[in-house]
Protein backbone atom coordinates (compact mmCIF):
# COMPACT_ATOMS: atom_id res chain seq x y z
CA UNK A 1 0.00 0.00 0.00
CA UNK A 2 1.48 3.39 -0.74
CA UNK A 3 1.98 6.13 0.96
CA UNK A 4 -1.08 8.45 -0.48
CA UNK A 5 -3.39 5.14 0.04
CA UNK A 6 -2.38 4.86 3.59
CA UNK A 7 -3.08 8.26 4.53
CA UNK A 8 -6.69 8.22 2.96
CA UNK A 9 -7.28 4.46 4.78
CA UNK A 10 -6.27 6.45 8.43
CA UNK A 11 -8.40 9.57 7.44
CA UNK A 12 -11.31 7.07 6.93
CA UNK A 13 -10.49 5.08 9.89
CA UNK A 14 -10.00 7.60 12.03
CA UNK A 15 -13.45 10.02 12.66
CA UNK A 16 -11.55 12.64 14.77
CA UNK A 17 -9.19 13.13 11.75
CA UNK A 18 -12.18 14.80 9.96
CA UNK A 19 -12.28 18.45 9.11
CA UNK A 20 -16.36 18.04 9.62
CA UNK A 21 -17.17 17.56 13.14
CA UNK A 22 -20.25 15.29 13.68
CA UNK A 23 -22.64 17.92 15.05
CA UNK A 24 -22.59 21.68 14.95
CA UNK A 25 -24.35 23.69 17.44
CA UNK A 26 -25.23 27.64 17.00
CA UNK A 27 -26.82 29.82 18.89
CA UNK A 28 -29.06 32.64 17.61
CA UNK A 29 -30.80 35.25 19.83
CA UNK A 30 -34.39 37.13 18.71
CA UNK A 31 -32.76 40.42 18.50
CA UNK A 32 -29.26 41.81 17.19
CA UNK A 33 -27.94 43.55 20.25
CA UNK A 34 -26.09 41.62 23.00
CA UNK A 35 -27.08 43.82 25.71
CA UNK A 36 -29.60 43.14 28.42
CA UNK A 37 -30.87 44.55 30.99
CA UNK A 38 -32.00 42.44 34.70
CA UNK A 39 -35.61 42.35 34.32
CA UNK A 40 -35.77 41.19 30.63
CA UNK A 41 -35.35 37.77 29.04
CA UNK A 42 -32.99 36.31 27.05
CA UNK A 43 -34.69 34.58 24.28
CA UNK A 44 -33.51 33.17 21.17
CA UNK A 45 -32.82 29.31 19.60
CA UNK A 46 -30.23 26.94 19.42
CA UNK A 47 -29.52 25.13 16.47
CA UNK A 48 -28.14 21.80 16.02
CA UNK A 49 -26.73 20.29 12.84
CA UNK A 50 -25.99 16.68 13.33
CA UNK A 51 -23.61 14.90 10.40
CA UNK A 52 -23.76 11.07 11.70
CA UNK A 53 -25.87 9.08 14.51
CA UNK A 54 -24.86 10.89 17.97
CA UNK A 55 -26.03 9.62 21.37
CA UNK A 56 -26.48 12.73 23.36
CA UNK A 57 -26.36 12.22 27.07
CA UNK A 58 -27.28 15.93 27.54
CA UNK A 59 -27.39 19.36 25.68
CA UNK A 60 -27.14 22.13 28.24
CA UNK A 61 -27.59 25.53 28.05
CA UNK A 62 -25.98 27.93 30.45
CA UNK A 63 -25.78 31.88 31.24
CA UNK A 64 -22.75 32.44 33.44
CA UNK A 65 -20.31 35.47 34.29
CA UNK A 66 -16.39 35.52 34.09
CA UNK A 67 -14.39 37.13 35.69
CA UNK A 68 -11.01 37.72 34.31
CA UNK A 69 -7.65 40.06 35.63
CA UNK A 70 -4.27 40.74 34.41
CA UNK A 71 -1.12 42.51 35.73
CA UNK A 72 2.41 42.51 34.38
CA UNK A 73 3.82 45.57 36.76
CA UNK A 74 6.90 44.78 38.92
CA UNK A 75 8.30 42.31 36.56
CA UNK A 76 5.49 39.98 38.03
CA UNK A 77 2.87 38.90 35.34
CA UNK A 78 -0.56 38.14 37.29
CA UNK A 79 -3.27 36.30 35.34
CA UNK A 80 -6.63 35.12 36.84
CA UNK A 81 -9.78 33.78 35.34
CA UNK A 82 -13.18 33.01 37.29
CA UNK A 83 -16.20 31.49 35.73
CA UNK A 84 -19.17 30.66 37.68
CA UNK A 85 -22.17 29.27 35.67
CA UNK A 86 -25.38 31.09 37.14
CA UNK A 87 -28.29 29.38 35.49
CA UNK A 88 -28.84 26.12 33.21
CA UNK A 89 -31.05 24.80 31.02
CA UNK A 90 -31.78 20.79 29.68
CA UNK A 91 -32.85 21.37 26.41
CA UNK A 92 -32.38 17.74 25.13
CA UNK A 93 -31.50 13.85 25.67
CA UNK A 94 -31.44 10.98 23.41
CA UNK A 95 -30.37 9.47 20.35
CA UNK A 96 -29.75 11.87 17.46
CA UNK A 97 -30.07 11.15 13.73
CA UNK A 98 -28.32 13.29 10.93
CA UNK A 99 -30.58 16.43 9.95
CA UNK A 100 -31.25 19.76 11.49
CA UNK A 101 -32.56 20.46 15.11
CA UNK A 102 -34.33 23.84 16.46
CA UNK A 103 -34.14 24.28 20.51
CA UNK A 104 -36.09 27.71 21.97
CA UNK A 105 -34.94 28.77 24.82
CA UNK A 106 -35.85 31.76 27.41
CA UNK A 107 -33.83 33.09 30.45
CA UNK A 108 -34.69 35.49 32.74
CA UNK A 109 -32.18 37.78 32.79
CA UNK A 110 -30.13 38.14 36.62
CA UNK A 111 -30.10 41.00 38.59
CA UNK A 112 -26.30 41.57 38.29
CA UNK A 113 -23.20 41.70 39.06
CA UNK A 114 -23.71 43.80 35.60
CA UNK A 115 -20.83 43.89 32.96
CA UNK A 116 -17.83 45.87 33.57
CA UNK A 117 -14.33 46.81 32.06
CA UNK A 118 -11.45 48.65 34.39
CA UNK A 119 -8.04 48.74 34.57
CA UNK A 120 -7.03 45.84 36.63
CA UNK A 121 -10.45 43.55 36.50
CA UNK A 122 -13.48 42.74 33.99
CA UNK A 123 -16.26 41.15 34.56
CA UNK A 124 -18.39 39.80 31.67
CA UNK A 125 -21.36 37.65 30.98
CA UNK A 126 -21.38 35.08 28.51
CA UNK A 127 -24.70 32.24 26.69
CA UNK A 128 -22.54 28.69 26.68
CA UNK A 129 -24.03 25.52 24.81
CA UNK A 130 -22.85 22.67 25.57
CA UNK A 131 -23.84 18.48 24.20
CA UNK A 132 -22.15 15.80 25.84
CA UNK A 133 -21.84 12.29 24.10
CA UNK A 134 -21.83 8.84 25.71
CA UNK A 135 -18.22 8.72 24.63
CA UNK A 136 -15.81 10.96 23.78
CA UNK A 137 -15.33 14.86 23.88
CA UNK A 138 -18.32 17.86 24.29
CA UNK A 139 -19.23 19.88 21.64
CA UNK A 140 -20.04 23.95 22.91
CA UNK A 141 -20.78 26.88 21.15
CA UNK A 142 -20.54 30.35 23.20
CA UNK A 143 -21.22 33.47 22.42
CA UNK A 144 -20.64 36.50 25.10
CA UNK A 145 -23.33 39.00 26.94
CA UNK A 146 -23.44 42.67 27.81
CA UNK A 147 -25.58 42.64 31.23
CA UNK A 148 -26.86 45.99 32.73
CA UNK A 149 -29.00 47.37 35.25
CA UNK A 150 -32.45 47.40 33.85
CA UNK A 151 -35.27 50.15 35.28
CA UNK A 152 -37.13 48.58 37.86
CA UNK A 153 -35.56 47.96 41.45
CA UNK A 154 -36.06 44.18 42.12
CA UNK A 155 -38.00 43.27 45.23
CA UNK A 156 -36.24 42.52 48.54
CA UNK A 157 -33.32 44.37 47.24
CA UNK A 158 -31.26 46.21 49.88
CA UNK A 159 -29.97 49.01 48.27
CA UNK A 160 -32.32 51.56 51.06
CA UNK A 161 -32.65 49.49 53.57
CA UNK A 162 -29.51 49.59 55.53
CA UNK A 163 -29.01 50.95 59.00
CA UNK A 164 -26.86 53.60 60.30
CA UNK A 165 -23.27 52.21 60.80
CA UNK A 166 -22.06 52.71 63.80
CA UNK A 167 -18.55 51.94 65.39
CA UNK A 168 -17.61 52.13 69.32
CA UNK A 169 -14.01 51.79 70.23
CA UNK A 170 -12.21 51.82 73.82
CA UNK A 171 -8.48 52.07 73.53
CA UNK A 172 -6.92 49.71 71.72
CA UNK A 173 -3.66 47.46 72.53
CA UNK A 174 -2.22 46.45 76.21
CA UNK A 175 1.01 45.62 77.03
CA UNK A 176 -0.15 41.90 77.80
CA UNK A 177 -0.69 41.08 74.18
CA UNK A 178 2.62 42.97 73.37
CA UNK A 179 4.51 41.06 75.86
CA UNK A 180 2.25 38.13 74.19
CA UNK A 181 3.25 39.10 71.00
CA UNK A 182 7.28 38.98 71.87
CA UNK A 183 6.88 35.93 73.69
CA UNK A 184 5.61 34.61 70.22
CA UNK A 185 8.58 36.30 68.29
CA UNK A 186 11.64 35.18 70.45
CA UNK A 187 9.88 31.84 69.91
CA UNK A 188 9.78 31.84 66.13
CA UNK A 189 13.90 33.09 66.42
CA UNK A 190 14.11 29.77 68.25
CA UNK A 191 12.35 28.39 66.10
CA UNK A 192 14.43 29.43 62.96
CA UNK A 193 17.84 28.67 64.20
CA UNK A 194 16.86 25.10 65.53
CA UNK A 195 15.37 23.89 61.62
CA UNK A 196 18.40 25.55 59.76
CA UNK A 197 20.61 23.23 62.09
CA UNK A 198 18.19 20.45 61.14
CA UNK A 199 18.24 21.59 57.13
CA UNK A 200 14.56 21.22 57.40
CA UNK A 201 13.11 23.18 54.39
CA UNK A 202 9.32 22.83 55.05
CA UNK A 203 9.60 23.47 58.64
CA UNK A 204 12.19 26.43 57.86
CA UNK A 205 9.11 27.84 55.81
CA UNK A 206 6.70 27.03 58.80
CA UNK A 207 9.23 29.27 61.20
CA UNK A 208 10.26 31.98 59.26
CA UNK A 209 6.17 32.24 58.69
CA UNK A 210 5.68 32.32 61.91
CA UNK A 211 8.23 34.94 62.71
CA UNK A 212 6.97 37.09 60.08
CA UNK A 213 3.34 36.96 62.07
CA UNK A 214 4.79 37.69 65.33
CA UNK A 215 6.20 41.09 63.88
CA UNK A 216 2.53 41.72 62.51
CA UNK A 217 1.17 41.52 65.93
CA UNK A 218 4.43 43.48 67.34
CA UNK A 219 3.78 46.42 65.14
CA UNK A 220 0.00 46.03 65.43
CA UNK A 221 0.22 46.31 69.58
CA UNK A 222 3.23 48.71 69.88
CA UNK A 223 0.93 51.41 67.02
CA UNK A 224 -2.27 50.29 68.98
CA UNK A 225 -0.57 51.14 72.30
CA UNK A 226 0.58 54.79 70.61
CA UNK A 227 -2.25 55.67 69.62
CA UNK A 228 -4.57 54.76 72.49
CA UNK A 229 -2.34 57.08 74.86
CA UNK A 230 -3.91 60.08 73.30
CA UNK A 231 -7.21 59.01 72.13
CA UNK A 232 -9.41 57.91 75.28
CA UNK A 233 -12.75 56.98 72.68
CA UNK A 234 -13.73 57.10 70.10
CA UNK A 235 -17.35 56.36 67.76
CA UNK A 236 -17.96 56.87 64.02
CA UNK A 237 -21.27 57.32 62.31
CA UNK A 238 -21.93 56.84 58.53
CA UNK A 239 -25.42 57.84 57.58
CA UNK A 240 -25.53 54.51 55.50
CA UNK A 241 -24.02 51.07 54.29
CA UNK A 242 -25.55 50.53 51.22
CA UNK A 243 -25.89 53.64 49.19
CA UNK A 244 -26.64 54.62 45.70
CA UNK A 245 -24.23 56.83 42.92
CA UNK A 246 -25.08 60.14 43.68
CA UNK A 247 -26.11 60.18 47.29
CA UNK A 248 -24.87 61.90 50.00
CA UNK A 249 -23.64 60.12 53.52
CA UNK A 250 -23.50 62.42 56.44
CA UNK A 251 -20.37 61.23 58.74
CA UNK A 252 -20.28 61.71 62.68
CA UNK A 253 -17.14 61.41 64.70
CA UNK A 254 -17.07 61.75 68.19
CA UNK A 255 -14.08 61.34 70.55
CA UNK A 256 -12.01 62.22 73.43
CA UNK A 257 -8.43 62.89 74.28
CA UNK A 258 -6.08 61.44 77.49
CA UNK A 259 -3.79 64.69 76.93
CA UNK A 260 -4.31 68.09 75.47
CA UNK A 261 -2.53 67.53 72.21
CA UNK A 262 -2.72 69.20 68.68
CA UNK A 263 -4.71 67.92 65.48
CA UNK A 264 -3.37 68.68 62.09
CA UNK A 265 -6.93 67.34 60.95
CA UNK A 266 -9.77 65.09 60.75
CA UNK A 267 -11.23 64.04 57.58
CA UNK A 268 -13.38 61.02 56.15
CA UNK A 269 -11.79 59.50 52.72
CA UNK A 270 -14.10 57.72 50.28
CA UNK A 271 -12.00 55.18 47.98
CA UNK A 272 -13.16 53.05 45.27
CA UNK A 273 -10.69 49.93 44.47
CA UNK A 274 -10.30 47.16 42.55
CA UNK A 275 -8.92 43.84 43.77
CA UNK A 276 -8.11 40.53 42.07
CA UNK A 277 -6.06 37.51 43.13
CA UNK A 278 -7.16 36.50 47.25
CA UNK A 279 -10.42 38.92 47.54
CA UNK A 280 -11.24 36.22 50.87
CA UNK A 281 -8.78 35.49 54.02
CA UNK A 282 -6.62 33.22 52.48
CA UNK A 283 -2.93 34.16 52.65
CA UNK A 284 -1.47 31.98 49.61
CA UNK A 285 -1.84 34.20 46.64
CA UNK A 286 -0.97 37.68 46.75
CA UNK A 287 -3.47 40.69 46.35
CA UNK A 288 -3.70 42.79 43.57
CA UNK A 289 -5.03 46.38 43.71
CA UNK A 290 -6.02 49.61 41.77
CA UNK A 291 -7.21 53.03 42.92
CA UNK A 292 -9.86 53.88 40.99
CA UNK A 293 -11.37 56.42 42.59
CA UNK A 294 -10.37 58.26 45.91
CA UNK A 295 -11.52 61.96 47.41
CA UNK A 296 -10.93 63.23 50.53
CA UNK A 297 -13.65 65.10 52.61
CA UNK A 298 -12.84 67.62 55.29
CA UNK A 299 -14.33 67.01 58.63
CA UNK A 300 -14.41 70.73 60.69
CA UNK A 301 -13.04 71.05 64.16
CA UNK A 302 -14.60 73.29 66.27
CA UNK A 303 -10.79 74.06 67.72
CA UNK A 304 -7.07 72.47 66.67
CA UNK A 305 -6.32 72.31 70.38
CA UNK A 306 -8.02 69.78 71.52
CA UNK A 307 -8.32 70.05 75.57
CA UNK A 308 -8.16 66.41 77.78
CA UNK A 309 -11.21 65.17 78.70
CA UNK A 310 -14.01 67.18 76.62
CA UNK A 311 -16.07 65.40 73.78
CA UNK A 312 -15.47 66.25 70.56
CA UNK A 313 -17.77 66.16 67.92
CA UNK A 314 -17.01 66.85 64.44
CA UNK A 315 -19.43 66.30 61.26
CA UNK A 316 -19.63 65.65 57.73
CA UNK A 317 -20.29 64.22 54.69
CA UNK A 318 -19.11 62.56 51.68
CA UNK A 319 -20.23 62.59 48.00
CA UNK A 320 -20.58 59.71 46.31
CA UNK A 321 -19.94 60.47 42.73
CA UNK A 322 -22.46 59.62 40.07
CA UNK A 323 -20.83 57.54 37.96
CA UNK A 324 -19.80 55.08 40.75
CA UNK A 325 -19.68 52.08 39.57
CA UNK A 326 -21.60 49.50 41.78
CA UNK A 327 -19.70 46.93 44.42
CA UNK A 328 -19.23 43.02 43.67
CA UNK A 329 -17.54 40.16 44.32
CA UNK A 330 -16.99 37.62 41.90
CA UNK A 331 -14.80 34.18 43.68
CA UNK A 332 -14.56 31.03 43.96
CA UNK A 333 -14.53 28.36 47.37
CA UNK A 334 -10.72 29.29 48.13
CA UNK A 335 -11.06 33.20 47.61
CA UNK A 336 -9.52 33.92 44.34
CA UNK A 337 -11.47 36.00 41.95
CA UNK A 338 -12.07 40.23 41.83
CA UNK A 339 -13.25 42.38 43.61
CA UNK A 340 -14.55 46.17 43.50
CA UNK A 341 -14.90 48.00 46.88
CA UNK A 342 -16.10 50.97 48.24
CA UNK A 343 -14.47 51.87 51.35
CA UNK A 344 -14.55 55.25 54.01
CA UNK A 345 -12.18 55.61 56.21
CA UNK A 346 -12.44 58.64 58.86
CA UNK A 347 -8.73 59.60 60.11
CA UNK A 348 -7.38 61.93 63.12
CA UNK A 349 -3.91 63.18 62.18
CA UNK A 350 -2.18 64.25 65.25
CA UNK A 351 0.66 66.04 65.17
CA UNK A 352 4.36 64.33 65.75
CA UNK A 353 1.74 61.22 66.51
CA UNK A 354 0.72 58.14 64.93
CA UNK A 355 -2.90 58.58 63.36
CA UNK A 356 -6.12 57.41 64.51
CA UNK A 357 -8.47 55.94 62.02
CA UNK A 358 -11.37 53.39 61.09
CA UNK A 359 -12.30 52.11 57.81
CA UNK A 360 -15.44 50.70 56.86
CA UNK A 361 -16.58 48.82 53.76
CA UNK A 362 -19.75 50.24 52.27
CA UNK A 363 -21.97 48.85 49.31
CA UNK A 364 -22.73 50.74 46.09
CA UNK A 365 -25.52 49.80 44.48
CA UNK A 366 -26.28 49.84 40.86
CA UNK A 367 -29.20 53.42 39.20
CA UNK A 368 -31.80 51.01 37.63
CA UNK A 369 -32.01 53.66 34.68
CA UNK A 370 -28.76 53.01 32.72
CA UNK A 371 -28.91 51.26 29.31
CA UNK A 372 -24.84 50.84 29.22
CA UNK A 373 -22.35 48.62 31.37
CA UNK A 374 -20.60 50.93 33.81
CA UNK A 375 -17.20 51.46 32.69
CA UNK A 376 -17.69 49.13 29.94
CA UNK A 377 -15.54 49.50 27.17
């Protein structure tokens, strides 16, 4: 047998070899533009072309968001992708003969997270079909989503319903959890010097972790233990958690000094930020972040002197700009995935002092009148 003969005989033999594959799927929407807004439906067809006899165990069809980040800065290249598969459909099982096959589908549209494009993170939406055979590998067909708020608030949502926040503190830090804290440090130097005798790498990495906590604590109690020998109390106020672009949040601090000292100022900082990598509490992948937005709010002081023992209240507010782009959190079991947080911290600069502050995470809700993604590109 020659050589050309031999190659057509394994073409033949062989189906995957085929340039044809035995069943093509499509999907087709009822109208043109890939944008939707939560509210609507998602309604359209999927078409199946089927080229030879094809046991289908299932054909699936699901709507699902990605989430997706990239950095290269530092000489470190970062690169995450999350996918989490919201809603699916069984449009078929069975045997399938060669010819042409019309599903209809309909899907209600979810209300968010919507679409959106920054600089460190995106988050997009995407229609996946998928068939799975009795043997061998699935065939899918995907096309990708544009999903924005739509114009009608959804019931049971939040976005008024949150409560004043409101934060208490007594001073922070003693010098038992600092002397707990050395205690814990002059172990982990033990620690170190008795597994690089031993040539132990994993428990090397163990100690030299937990020396590296100990000086977290260290710095933690000795700045506490600064701070809390000038400010006696202290209790923030936001107006609200959950807030829409646009509004205003009125912001209350009230506090007390151990010594007449000097402020340089108070204030109340709203940031917006994205995150990707570990958005949860584990500590094995790093955290990326960008400053997206960030404006600082002046908080008046009735004096600059502030006098030992007498409550001091000072009041505020912050702006939260219109074009805010709404908070979520897109992850998986571990914690890795993105992020985008809304965060006000209220700050006492003290002169020749460490500063006092507290930061709070707030939520940003989507306007249910847009008919783009935010920051969509």
């Amino acid at each position: 047998m020659g050589q050309h003969e031999l190659a057509i005989f394994l073409f033949i033999a062989n189906p995957r070899n085929r340039t044809m594959k035995e069943i093509e799927l499509e999907i087709t929407l009822d109208k043109s533009e890939k944008t939707y807004a939560s509210g609507q439906k998602i309604t359209g067809e999927l078409k199946a072309v089927i080229h030879e006899e094809w046991q289908c165990d299932a054909l699936e069809l699901f709507l699902g968001v990605n989430g997706f980040s990239e950095s290269k800065e530092k000489a470190q290249n970062f690169k995450l992708k999350i996918t989490d598969d919201r809603v699916k459909k069984l449009l078929y099982q069975g045997q399938w003969n060669p010819g042409r096959y019309t599903y209809p589908f309909e899907i209600d549209v979810p209300d968010g997270p919507f679409s959106y494009k920054g600089s460190l993170i995106e988050l997009s939406w995407h229609l996946k079909a998928e068939a799975r055979p009795s043997k061998g590998e699935s065939i899918r067909s995907e096309i990708e989503l544009i999903i924005v708020p739509g114009t009608v608030i959804p019931e049971g949502n939040s976005r008024e319903k949150s409560a004043e926040v409101v934060y208490k503190e007594s001073p922070r830090g003693s010098f038992g959890c600092l002397l707990v804290s050395l205690s814990l440090f002059l172990a982990g130097v033990f620690a170190v010097i008795k597994t690089y005798q031993s040539a132990n790498d994993t428990v090397m990495g163990f100690a030299v972790f937990f020396l590296l906590l100990s000086l977290v604590f260290i710095t933690f109690n000795v700045y506490a233990l600064m701070v809390s020998k000038r400010i006696n109390m202290a209790e923030v106020r936001i107006g609200s958690g959950v807030v829409s672009p646009g509004a205003v949040i009125p912001v209350n601090l009230t506090f007390q000094v151990n010594k007449s000292i000097e402020l340089k100022e108070v204030r109340a900082t709203l940031t917006g930020r994205e995150e990707a990598g570990n958005v949860g509490i584990r500590a094995s992948r790093k955290t990326y972040r960008k400053v997206l937005y960030e404006k600082k709010h002046e908080l008046q002081l009735p004096v600059k002197q502030v006098p030992a023992g007498v409550p001091i209240d000072v009041r505020g507010e912050i702006s939260i700009p219109p074009d805010a782009p709404p908070s979520f959190t897109l992850a998986n079991s571990l914690g890795d995935g993105i992020k985008l947080k809304w965060i006000v911290e209220v700050r006492i600069e003290m002169e020749k002092w460490p500063d006092w502050f507290y930061a709070e995470e707030i939520t940003i809700n989507p306007i249910y009148c847009r008919t783009e993604s935010f920051f969509a590109g």
